[in-house]
PDB file of N, CA and C in Angstrom:
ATOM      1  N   UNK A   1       0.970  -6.986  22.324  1.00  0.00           N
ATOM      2  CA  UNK A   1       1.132  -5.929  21.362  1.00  0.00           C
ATOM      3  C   UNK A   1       0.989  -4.584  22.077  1.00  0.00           C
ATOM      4  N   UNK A   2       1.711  -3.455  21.401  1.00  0.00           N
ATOM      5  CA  UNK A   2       2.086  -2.158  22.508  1.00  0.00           C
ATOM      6  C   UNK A   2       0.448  -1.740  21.951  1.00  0.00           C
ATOM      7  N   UNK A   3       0.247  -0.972  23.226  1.00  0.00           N
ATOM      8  CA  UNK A   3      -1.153   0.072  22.799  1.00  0.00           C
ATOM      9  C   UNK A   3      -0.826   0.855  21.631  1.00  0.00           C
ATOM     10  N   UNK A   4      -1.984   0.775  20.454  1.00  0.00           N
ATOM     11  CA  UNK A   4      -1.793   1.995  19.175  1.00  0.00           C
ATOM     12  C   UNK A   4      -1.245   1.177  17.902  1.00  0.00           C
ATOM     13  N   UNK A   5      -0.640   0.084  18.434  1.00  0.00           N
ATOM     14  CA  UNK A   5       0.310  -0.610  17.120  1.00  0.00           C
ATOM     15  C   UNK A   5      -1.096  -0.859  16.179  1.00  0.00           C
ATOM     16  N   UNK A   6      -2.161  -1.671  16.213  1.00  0.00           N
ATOM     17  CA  UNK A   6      -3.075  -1.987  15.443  1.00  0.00           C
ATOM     18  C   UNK A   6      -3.744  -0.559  14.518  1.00  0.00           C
ATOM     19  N   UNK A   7      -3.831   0.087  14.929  1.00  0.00           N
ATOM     20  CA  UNK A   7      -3.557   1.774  13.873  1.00  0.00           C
ATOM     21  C   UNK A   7      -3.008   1.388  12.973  1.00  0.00           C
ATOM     22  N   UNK A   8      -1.631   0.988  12.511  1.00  0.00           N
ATOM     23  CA  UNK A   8      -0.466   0.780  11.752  1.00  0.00           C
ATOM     24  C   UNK A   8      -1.695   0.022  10.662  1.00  0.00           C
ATOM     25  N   UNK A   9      -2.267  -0.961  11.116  1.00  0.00           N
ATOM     26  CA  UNK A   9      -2.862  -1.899   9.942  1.00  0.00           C
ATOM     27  C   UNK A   9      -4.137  -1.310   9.817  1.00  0.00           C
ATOM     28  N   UNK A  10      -4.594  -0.394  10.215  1.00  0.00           N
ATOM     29  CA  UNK A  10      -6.496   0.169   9.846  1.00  0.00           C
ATOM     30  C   UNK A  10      -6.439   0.396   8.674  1.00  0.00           C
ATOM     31  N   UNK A  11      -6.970  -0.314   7.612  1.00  0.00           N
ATOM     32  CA  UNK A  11      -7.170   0.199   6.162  1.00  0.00           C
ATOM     33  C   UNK A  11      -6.124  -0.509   5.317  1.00  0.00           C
ATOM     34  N   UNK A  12      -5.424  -1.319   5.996  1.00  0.00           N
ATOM     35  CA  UNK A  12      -4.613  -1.716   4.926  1.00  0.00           C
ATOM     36  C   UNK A  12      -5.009  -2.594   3.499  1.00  0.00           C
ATOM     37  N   UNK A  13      -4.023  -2.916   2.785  1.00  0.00           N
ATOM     38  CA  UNK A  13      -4.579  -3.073   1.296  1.00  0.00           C
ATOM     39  C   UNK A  13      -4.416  -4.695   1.581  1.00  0.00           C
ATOM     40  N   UNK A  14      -5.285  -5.327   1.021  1.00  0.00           N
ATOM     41  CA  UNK A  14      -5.059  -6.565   0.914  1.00  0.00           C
ATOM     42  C   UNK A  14      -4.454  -7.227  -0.136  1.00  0.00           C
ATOM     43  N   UNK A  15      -3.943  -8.341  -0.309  1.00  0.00           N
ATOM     44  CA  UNK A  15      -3.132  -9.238  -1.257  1.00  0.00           C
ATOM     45  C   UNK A  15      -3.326  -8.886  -2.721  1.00  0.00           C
ATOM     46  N   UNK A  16      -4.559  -9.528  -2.674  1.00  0.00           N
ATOM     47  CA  UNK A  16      -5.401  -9.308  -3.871  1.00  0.00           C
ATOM     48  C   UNK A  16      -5.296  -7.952  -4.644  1.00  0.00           C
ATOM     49  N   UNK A  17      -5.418  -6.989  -3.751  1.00  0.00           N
ATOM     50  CA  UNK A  17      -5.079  -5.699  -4.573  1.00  0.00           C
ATOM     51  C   UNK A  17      -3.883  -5.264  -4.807  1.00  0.00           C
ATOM     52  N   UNK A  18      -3.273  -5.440  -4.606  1.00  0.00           N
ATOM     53  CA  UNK A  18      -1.444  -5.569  -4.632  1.00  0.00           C
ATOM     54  C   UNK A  18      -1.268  -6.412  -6.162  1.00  0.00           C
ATOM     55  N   UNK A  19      -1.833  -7.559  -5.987  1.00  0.00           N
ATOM     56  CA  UNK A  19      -1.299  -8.163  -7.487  1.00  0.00           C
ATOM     57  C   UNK A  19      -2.337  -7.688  -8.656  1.00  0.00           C
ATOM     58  N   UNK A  20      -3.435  -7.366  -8.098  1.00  0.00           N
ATOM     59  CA  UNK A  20      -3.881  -6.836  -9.498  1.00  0.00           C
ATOM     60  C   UNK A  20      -3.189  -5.177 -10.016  1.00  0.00           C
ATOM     61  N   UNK A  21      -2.368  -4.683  -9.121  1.00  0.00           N
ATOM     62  CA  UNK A  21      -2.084  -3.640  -9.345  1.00  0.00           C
ATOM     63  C   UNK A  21      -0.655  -4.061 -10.057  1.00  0.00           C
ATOM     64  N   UNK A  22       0.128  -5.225  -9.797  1.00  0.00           N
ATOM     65  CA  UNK A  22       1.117  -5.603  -9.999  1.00  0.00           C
ATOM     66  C   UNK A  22       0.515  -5.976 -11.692  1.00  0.00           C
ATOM     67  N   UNK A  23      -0.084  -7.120 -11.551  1.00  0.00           N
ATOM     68  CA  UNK A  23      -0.618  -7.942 -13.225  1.00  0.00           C
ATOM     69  C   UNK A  23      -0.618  -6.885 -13.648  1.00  0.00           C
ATOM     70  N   UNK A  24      -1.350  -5.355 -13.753  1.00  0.00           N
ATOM     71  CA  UNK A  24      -1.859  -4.371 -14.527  1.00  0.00           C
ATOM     72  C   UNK A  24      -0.185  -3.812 -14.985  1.00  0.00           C
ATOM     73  N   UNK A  25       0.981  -3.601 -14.173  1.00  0.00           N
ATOM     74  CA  UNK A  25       2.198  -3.332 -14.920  1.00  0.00           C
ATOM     75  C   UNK A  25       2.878  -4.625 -15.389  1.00  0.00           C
ATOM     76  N   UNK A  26       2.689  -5.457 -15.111  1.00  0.00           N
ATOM     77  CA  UNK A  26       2.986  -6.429 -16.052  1.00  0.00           C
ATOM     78  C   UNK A  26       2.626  -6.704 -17.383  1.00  0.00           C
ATOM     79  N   UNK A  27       1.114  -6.367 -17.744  1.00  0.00           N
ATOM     80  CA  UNK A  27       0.615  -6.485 -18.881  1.00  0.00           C
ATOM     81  C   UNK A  27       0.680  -5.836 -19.812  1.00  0.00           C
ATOM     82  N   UNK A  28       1.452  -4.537 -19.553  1.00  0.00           N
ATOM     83  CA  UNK A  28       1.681  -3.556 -20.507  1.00  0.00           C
ATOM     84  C   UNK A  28       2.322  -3.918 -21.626  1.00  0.00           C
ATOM     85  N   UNK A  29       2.433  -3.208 -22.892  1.00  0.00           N
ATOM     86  CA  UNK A  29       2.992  -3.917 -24.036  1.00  0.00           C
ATOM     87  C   UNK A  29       4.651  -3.114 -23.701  1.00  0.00           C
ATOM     88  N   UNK A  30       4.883  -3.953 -24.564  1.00  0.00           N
ATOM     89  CA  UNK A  30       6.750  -3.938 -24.715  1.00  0.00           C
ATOM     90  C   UNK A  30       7.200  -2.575 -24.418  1.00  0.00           C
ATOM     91  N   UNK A  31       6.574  -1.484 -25.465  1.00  0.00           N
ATOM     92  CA  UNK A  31       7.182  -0.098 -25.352  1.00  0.00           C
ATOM     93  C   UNK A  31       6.595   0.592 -24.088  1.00  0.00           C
ATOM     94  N   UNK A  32       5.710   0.057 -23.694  1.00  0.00           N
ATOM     95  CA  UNK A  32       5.720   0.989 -21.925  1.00  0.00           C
ATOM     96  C   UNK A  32       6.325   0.191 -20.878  1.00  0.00           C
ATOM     97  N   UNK A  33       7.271   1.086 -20.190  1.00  0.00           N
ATOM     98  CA  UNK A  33       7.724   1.043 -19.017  1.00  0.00           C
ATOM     99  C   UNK A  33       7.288   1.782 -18.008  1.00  0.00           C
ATOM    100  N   UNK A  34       6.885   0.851 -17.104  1.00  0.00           N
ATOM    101  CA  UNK A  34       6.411   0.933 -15.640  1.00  0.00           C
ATOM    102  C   UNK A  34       7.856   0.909 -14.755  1.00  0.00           C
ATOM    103  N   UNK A  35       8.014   2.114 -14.386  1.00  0.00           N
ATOM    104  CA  UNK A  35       9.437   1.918 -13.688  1.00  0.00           C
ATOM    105  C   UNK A  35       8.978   1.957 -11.809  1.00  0.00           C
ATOM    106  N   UNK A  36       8.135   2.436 -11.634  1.00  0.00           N
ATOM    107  CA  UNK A  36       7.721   3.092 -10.102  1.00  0.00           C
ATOM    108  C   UNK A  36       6.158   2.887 -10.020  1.00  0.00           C
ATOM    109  N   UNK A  37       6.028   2.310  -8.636  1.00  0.00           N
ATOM    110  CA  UNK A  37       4.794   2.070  -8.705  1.00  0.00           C
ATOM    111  C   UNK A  37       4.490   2.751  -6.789  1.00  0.00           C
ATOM    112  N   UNK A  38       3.758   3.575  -6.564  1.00  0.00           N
ATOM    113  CA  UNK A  38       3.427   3.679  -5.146  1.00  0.00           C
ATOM    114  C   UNK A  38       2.170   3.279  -4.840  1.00  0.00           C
ATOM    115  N   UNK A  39       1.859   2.551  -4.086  1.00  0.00           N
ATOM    116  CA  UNK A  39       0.278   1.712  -3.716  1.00  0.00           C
ATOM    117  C   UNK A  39       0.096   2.216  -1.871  1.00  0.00           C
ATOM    118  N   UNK A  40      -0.682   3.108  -1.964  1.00  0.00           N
ATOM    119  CA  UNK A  40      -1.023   3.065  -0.802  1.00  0.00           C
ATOM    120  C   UNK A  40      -3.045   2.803  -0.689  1.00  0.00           C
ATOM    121  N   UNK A  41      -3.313   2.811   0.542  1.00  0.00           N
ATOM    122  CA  UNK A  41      -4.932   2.830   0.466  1.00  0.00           C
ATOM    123  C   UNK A  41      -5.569   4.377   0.125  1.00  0.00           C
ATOM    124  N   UNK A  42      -6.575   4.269  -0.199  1.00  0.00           N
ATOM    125  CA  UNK A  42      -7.138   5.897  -0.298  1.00  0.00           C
ATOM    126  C   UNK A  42      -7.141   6.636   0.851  1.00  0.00           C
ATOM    127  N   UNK A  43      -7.288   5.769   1.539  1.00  0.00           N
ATOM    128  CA  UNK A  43      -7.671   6.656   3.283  1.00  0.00           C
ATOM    129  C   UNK A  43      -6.470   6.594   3.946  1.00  0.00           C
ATOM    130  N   UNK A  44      -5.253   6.961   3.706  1.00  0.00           N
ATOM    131  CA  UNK A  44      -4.020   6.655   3.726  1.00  0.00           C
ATOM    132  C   UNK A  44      -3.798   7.559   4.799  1.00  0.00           C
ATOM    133  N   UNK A  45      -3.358   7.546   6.131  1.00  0.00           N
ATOM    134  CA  UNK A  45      -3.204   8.412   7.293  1.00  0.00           C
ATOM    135  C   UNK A  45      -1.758   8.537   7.956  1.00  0.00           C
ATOM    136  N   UNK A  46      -1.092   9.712   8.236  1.00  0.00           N
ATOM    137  CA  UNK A  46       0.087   9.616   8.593  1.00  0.00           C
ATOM    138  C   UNK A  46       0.158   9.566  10.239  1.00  0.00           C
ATOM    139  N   UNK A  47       0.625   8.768  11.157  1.00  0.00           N
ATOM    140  CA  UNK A  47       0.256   9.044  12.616  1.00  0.00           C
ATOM    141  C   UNK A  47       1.543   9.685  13.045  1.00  0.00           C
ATOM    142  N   UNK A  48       1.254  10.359  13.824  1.00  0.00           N
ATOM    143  CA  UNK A  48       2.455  11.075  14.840  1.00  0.00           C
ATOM    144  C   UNK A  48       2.877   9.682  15.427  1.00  0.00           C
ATOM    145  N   UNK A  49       4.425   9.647  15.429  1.00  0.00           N
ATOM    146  CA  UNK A  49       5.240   8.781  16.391  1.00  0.00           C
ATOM    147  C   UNK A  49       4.935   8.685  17.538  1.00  0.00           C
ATOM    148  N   UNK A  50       4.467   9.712  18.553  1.00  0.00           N
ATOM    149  CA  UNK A  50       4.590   9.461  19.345  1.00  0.00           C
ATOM    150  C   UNK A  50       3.180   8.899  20.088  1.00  0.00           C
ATOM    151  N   UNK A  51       1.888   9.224  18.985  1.00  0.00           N
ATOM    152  CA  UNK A  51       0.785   8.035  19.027  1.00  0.00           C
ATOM    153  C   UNK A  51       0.668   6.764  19.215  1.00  0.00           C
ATOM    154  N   UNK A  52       1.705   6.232  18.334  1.00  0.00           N
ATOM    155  CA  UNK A  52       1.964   4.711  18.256  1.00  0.00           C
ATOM    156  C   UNK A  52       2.569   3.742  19.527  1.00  0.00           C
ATOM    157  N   UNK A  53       2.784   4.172  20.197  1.00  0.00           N
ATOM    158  CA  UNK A  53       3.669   3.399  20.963  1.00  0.00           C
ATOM    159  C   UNK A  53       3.678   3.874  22.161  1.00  0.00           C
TER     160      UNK A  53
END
C-alpha cells in the first residue's frame, strides 16, 4: 500500500451506521420524501492530493 493511503480510511463510518441512517429514510411515512441523503463522519477531513500518494 502507497505511503498516506490509510488517511483515506481514518474515521470512517462503519456498516452499521450507514443502515441505520438508511432504515431511518426508509421508515418515513408515505408523504415524506427522502430524495438525498449525504453521510459523511463528523470529523470529516479533506486531504491535499498531493499528501496521499
Amino acid at each position: 500500500m502507497k505511503p498516506g493511503i490509510d488517511k483515506i480510511y481514518e474515521g470512517a463510518i462503519d456498516a452499521e451506521s450507514i443502515a441505520r441512517a438508511i432504515a431511518f429514510a426508509i421508515k418515513q411515512p408515505e408523504n415524506v420524501a427522502i430524495n438525498e441523503m449525504i453521510i459523511r463522519p463528523t470529523s470529516h477531513r479533506t486531504f491535499p492530493q498531493e499528501n496521499l500518494f
